[in-house]
PDB file of N, CA and C in Angstrom:
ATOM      1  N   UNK A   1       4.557  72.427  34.147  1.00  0.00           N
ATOM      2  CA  UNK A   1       4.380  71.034  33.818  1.00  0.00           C
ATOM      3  C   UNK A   1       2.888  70.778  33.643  1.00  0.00           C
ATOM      4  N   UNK A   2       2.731  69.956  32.688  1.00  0.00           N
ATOM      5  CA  UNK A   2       1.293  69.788  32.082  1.00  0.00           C
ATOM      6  C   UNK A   2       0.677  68.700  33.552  1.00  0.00           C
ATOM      7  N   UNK A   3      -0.643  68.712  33.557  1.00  0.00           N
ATOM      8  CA  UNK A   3      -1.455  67.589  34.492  1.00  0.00           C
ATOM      9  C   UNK A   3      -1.126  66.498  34.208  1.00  0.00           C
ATOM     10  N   UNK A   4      -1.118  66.016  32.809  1.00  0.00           N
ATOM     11  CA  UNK A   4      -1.052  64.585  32.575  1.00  0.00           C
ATOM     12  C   UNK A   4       0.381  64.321  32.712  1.00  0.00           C
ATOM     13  N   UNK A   5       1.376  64.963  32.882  1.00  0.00           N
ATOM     14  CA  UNK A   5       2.551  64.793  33.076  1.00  0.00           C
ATOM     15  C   UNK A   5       3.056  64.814  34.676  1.00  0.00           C
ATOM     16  N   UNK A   6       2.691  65.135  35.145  1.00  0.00           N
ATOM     17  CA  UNK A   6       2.435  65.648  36.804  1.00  0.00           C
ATOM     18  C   UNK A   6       1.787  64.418  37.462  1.00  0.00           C
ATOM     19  N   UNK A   7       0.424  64.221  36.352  1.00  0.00           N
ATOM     20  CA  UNK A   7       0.275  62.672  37.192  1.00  0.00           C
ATOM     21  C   UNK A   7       0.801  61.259  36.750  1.00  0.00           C
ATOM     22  N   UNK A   8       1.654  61.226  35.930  1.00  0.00           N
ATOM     23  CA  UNK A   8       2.220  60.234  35.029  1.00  0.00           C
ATOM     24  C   UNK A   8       3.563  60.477  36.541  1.00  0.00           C
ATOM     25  N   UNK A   9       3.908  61.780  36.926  1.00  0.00           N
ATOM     26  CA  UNK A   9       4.899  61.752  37.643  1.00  0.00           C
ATOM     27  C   UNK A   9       4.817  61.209  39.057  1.00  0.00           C
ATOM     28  N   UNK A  10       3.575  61.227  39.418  1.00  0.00           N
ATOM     29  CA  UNK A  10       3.020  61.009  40.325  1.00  0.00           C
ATOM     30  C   UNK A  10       2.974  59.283  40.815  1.00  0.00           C
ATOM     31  N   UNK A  11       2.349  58.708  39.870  1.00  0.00           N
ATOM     32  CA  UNK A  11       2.138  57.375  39.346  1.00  0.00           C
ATOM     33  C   UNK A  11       3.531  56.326  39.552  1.00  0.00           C
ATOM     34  N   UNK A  12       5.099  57.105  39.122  1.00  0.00           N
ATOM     35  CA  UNK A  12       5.996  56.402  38.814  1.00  0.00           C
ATOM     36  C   UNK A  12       6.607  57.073  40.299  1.00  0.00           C
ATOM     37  N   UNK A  13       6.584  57.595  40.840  1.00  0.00           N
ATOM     38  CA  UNK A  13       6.588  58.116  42.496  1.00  0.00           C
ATOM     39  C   UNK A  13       6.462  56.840  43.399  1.00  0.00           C
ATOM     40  N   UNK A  14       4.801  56.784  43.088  1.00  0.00           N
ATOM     41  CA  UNK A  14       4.440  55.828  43.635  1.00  0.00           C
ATOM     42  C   UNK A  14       4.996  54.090  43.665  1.00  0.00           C
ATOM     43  N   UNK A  15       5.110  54.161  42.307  1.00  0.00           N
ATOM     44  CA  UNK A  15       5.575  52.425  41.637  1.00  0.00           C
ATOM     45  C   UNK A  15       7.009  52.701  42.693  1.00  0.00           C
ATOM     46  N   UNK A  16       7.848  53.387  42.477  1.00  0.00           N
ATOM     47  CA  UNK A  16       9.336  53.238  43.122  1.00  0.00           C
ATOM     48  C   UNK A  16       9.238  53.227  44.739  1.00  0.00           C
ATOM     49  N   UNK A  17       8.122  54.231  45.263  1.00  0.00           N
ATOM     50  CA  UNK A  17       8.004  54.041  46.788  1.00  0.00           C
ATOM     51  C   UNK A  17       7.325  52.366  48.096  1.00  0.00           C
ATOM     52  N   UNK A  18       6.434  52.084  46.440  1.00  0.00           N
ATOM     53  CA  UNK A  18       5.461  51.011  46.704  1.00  0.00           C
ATOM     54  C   UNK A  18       6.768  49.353  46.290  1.00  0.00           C
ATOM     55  N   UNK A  19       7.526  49.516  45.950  1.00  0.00           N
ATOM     56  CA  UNK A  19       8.568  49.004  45.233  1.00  0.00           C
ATOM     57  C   UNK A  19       8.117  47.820  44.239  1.00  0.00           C
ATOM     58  N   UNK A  20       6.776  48.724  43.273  1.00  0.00           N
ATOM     59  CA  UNK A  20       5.940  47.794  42.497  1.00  0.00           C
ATOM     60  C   UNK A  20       7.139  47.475  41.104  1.00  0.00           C
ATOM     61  N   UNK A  21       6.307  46.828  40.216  1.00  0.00           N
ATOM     62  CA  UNK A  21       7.309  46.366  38.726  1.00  0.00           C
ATOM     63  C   UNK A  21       7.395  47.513  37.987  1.00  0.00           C
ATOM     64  N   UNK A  22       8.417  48.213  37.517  1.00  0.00           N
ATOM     65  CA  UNK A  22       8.444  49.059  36.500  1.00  0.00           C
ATOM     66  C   UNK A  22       8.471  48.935  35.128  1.00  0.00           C
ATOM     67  N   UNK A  23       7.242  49.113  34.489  1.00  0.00           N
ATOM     68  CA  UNK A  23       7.635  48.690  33.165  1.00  0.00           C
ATOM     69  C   UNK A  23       8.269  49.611  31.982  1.00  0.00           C
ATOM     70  N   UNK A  24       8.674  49.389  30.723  1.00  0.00           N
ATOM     71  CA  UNK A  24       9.418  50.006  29.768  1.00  0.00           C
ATOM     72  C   UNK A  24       8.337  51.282  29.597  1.00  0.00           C
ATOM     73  N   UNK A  25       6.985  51.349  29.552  1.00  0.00           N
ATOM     74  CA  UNK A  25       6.373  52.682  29.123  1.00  0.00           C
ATOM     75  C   UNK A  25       6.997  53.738  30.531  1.00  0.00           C
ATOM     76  N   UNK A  26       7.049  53.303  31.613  1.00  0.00           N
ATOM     77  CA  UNK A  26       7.606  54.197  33.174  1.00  0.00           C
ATOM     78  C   UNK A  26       9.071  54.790  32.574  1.00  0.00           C
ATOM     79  N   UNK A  27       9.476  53.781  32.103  1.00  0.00           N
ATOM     80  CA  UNK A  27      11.093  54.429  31.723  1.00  0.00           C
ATOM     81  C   UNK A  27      11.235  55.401  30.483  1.00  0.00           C
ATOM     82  N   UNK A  28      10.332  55.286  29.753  1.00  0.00           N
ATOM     83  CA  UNK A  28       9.878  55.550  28.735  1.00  0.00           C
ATOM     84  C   UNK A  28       9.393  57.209  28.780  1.00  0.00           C
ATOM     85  N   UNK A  29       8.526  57.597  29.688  1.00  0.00           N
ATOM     86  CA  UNK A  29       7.642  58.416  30.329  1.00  0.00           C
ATOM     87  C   UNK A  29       8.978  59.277  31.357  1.00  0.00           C
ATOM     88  N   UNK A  30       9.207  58.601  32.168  1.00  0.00           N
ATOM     89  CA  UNK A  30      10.484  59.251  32.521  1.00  0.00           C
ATOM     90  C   UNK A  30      11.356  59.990  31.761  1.00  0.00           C
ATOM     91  N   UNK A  31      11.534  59.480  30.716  1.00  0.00           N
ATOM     92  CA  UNK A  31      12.786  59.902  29.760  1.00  0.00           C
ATOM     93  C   UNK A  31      12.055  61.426  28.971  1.00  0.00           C
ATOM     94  N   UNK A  32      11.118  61.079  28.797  1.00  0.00           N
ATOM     95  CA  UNK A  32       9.982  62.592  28.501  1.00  0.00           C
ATOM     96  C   UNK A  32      10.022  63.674  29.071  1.00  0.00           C
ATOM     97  N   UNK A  33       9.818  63.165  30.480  1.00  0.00           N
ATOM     98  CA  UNK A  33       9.790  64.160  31.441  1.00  0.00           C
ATOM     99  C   UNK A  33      11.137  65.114  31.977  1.00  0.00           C
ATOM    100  N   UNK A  34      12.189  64.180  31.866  1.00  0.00           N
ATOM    101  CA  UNK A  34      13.478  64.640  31.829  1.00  0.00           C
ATOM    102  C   UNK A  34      14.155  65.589  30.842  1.00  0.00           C
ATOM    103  N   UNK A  35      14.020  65.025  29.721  1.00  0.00           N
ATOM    104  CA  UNK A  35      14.187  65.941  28.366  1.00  0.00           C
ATOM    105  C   UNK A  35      12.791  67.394  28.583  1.00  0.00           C
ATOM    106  N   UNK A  36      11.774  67.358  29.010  1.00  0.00           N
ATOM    107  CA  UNK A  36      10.948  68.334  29.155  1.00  0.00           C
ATOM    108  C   UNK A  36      11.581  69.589  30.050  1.00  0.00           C
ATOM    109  N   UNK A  37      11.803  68.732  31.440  1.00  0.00           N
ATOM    110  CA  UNK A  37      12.304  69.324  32.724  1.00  0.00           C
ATOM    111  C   UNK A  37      13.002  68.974  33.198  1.00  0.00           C
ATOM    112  N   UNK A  38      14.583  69.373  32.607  1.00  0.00           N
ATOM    113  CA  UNK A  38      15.745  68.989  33.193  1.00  0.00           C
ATOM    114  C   UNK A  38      16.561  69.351  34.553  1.00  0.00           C
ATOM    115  N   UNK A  39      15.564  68.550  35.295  1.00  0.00           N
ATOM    116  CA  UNK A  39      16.295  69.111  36.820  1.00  0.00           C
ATOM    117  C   UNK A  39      16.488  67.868  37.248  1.00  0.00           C
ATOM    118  N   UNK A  40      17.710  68.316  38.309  1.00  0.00           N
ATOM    119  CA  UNK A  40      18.242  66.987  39.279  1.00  0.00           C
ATOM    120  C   UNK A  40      17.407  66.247  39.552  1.00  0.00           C
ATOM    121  N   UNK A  41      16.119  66.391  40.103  1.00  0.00           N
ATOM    122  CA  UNK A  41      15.505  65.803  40.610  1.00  0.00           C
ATOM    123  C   UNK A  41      14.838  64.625  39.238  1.00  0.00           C
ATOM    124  N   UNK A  42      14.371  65.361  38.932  1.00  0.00           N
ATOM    125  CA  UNK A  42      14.095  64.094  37.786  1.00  0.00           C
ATOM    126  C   UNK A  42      15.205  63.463  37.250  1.00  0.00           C
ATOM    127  N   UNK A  43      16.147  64.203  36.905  1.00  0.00           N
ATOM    128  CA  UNK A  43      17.443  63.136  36.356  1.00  0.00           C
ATOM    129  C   UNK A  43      17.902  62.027  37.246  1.00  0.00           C
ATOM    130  N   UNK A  44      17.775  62.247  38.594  1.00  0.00           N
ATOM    131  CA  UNK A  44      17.716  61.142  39.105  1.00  0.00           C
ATOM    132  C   UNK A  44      16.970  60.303  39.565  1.00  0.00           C
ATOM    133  N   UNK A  45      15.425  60.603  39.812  1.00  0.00           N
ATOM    134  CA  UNK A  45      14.394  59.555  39.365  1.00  0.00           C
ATOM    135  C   UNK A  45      14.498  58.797  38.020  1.00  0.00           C
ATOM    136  N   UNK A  46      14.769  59.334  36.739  1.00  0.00           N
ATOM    137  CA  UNK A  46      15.123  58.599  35.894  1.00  0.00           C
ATOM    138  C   UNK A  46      15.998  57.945  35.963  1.00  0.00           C
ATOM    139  N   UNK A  47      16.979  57.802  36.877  1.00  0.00           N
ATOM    140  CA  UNK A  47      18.631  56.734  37.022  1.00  0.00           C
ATOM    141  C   UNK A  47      17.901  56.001  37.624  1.00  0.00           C
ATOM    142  N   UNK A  48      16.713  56.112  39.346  1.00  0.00           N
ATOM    143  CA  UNK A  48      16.042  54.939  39.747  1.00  0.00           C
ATOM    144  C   UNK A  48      15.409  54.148  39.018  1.00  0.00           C
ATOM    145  N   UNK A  49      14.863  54.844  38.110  1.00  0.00           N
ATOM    146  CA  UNK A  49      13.346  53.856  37.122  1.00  0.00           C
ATOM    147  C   UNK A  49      13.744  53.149  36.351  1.00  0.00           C
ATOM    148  N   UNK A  50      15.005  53.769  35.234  1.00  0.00           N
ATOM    149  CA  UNK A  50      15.869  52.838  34.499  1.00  0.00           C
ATOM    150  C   UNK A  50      16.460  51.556  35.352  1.00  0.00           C
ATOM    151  N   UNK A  51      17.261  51.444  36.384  1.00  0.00           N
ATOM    152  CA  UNK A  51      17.998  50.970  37.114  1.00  0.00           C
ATOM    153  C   UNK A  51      17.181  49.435  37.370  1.00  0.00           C
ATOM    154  N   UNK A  52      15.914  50.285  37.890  1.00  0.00           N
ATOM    155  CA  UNK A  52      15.136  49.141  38.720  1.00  0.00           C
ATOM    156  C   UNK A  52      14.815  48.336  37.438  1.00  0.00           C
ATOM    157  N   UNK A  53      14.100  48.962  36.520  1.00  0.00           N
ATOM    158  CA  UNK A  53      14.079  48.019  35.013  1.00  0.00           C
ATOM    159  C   UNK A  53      14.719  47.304  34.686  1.00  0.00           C
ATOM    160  N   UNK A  54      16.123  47.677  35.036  1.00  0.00           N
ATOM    161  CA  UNK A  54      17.065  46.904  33.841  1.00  0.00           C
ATOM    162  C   UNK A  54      17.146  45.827  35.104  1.00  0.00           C
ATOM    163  N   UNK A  55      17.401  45.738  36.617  1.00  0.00           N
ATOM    164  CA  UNK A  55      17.342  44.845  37.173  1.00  0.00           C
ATOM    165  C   UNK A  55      16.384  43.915  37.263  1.00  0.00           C
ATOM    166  N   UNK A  56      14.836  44.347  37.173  1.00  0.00           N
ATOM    167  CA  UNK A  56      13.357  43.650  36.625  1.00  0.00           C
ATOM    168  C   UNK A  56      13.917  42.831  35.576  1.00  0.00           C
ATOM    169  N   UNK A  57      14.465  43.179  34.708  1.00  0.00           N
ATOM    170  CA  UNK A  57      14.417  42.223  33.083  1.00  0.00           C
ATOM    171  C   UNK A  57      16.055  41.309  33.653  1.00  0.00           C
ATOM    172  N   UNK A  58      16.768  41.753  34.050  1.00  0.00           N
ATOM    173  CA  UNK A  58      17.817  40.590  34.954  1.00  0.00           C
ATOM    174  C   UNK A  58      17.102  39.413  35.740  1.00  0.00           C
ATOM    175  N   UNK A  59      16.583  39.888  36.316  1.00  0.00           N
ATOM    176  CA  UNK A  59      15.832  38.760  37.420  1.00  0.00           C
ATOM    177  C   UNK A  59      15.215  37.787  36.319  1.00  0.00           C
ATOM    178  N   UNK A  60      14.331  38.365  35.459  1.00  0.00           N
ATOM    179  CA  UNK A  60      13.688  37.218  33.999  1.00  0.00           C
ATOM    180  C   UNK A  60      14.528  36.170  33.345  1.00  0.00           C
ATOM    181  N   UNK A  61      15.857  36.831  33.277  1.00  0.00           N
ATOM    182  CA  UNK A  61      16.550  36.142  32.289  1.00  0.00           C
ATOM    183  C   UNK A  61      17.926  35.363  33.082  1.00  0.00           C
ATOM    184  N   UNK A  62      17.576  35.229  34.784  1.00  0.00           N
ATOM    185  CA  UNK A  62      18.489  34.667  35.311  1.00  0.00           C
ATOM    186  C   UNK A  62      18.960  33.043  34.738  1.00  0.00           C
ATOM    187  N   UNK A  63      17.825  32.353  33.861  1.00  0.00           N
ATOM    188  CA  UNK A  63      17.864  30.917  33.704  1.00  0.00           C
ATOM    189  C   UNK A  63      18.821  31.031  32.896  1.00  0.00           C
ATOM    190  N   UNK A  64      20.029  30.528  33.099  1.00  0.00           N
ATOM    191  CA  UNK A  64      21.323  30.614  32.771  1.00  0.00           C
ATOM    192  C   UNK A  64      21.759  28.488  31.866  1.00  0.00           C
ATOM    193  N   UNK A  65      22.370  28.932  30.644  1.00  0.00           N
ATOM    194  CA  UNK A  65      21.619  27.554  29.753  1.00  0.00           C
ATOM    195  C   UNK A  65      22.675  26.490  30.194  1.00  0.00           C
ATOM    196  N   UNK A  66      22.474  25.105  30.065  1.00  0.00           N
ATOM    197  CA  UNK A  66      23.090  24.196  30.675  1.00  0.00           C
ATOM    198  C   UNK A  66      24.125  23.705  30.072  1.00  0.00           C
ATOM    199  N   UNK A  67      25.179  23.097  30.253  1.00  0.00           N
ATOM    200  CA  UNK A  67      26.825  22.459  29.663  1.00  0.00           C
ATOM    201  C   UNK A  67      25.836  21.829  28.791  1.00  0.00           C
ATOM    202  N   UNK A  68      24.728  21.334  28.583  1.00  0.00           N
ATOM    203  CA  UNK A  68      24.454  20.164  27.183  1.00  0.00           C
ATOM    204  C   UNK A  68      23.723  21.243  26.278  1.00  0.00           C
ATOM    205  N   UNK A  69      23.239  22.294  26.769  1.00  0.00           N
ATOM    206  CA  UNK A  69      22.522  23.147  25.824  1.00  0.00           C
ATOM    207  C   UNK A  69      24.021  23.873  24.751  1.00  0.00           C
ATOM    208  N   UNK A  70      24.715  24.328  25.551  1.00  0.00           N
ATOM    209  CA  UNK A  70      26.090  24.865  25.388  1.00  0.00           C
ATOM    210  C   UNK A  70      27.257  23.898  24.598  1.00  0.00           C
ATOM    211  N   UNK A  71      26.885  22.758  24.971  1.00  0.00           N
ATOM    212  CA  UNK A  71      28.149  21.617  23.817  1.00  0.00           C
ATOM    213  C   UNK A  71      26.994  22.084  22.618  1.00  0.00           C
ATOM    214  N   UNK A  72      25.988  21.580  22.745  1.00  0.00           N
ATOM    215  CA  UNK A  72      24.956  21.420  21.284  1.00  0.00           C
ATOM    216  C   UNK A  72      25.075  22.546  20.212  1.00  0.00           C
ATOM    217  N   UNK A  73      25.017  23.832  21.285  1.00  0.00           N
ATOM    218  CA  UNK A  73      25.464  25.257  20.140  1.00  0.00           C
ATOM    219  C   UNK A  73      27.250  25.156  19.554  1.00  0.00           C
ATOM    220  N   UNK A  74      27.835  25.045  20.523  1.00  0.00           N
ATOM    221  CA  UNK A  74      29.340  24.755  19.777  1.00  0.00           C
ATOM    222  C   UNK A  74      29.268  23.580  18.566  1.00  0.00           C
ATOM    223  N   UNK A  75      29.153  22.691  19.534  1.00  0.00           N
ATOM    224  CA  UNK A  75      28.626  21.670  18.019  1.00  0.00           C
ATOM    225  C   UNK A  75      28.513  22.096  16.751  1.00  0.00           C
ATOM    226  N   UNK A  76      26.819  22.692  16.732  1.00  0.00           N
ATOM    227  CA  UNK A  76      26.288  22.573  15.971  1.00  0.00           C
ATOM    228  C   UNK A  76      27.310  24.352  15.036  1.00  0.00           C
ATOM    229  N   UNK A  77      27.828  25.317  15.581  1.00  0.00           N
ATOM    230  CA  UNK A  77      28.679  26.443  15.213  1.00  0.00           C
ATOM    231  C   UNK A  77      30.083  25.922  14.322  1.00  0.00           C
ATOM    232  N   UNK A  78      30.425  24.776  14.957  1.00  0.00           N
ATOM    233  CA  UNK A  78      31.411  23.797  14.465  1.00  0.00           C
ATOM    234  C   UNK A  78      31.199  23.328  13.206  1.00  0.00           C
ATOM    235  N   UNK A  79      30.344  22.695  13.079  1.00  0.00           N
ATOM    236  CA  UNK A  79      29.466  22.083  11.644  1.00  0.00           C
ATOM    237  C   UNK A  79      29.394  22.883  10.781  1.00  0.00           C
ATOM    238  N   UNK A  80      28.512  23.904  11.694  1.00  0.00           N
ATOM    239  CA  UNK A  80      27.747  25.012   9.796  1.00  0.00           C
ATOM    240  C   UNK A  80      28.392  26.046  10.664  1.00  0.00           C
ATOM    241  N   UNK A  81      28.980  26.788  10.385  1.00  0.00           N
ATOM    242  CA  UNK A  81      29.677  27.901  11.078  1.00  0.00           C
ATOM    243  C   UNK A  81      28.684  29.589  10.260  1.00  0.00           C
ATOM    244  N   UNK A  82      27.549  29.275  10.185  1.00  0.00           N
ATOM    245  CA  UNK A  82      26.937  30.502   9.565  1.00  0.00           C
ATOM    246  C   UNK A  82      26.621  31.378  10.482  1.00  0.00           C
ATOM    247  N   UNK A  83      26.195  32.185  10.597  1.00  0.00           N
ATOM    248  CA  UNK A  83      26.147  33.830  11.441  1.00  0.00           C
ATOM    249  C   UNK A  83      25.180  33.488  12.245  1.00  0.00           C
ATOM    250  N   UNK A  84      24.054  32.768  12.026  1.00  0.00           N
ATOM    251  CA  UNK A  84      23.116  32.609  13.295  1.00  0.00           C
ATOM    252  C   UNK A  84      23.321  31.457  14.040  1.00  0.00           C
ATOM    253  N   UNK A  85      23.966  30.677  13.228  1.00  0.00           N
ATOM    254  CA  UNK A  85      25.046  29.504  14.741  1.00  0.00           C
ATOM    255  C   UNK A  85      25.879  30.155  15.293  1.00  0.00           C
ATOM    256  N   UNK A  86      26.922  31.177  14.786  1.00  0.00           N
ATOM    257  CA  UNK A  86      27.777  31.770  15.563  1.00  0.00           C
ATOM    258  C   UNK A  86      27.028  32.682  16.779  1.00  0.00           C
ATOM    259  N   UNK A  87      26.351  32.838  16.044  1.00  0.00           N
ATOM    260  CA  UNK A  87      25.785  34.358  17.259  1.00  0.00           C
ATOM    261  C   UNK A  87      24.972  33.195  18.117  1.00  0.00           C
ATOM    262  N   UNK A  88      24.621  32.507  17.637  1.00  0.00           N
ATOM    263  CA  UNK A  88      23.369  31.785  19.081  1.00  0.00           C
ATOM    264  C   UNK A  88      24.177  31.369  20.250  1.00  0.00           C
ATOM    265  N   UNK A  89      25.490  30.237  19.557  1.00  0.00           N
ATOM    266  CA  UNK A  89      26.581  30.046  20.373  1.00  0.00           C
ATOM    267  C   UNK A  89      26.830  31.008  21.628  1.00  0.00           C
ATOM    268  N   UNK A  90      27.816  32.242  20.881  1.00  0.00           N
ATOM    269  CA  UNK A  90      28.256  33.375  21.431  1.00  0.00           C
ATOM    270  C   UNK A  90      27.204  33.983  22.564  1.00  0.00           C
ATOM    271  N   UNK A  91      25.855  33.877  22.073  1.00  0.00           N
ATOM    272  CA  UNK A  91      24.327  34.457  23.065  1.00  0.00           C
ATOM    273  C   UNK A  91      24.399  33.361  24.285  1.00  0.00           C
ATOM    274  N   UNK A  92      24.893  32.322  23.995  1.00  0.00           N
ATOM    275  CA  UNK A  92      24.675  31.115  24.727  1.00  0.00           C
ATOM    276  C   UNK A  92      25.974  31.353  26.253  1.00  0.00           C
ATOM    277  N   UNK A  93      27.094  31.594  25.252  1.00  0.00           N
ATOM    278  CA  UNK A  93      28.058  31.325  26.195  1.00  0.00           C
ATOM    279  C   UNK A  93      28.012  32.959  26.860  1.00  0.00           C
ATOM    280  N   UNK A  94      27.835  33.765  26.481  1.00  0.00           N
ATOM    281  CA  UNK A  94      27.846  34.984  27.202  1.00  0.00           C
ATOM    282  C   UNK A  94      26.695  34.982  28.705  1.00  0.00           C
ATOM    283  N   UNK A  95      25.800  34.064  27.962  1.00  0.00           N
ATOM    284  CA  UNK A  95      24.801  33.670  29.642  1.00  0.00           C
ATOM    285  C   UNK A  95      25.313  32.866  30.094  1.00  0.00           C
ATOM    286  N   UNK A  96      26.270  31.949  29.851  1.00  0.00           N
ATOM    287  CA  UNK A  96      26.656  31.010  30.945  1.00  0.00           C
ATOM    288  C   UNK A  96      27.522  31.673  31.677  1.00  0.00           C
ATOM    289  N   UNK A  97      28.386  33.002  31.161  1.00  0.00           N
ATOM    290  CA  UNK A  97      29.442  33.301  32.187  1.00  0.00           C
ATOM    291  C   UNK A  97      30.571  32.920  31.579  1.00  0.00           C
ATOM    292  N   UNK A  98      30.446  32.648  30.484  1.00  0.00           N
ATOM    293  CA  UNK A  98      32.328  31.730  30.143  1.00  0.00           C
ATOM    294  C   UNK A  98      32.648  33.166  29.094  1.00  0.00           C
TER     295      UNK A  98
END
């Protein structure tokens, strides 16, 4: 394993022990390292780093949109029924949970 890869490994060690933010280049870098050196051990540091990410970008997007934001997209999907009212709708109601 190369140095700069060793300490890139090192680095994302740390972020998961320190239980700092992981960002998309960590998962990114991970996924390198895995395809490089396919051992357990990294394959499953890469399931942590992904994991914690995808829960990082959950926590962002918890603001979940309100019954008047949600009539307004039906509404307005109702009216002009074109592909980016449908889909905004559909984006809408899939965050509310319905």
């Amino acid at each position: 394993m190369k140095q700069k890869q060793i300490t890139r490994l090192r680095e994302i060690q740390t972020k998961l022990a320190d239980a700092a933010e992981i960002t998309s280049q960590d998962v990114q870098d991970m996924a390198m390292i895995v395809r490089l050196y396919p051992s357990m051990v990294h394959r499953a540091m890469y399931g942590l780093v992904s994991g914690r990410h995808q829960a990082q970008e959950h926590e962002s997007e918890a603001d979940r949109p309100t019954a008047e934001q949600l009539e307004a997209a039906r509404k307005a999907a109702a009216a002009n029924p074109t592909a980016a009212n449908l889909t905004a709708y559909a984006t809408l109601k899939r965050q509310a949970g319905e």
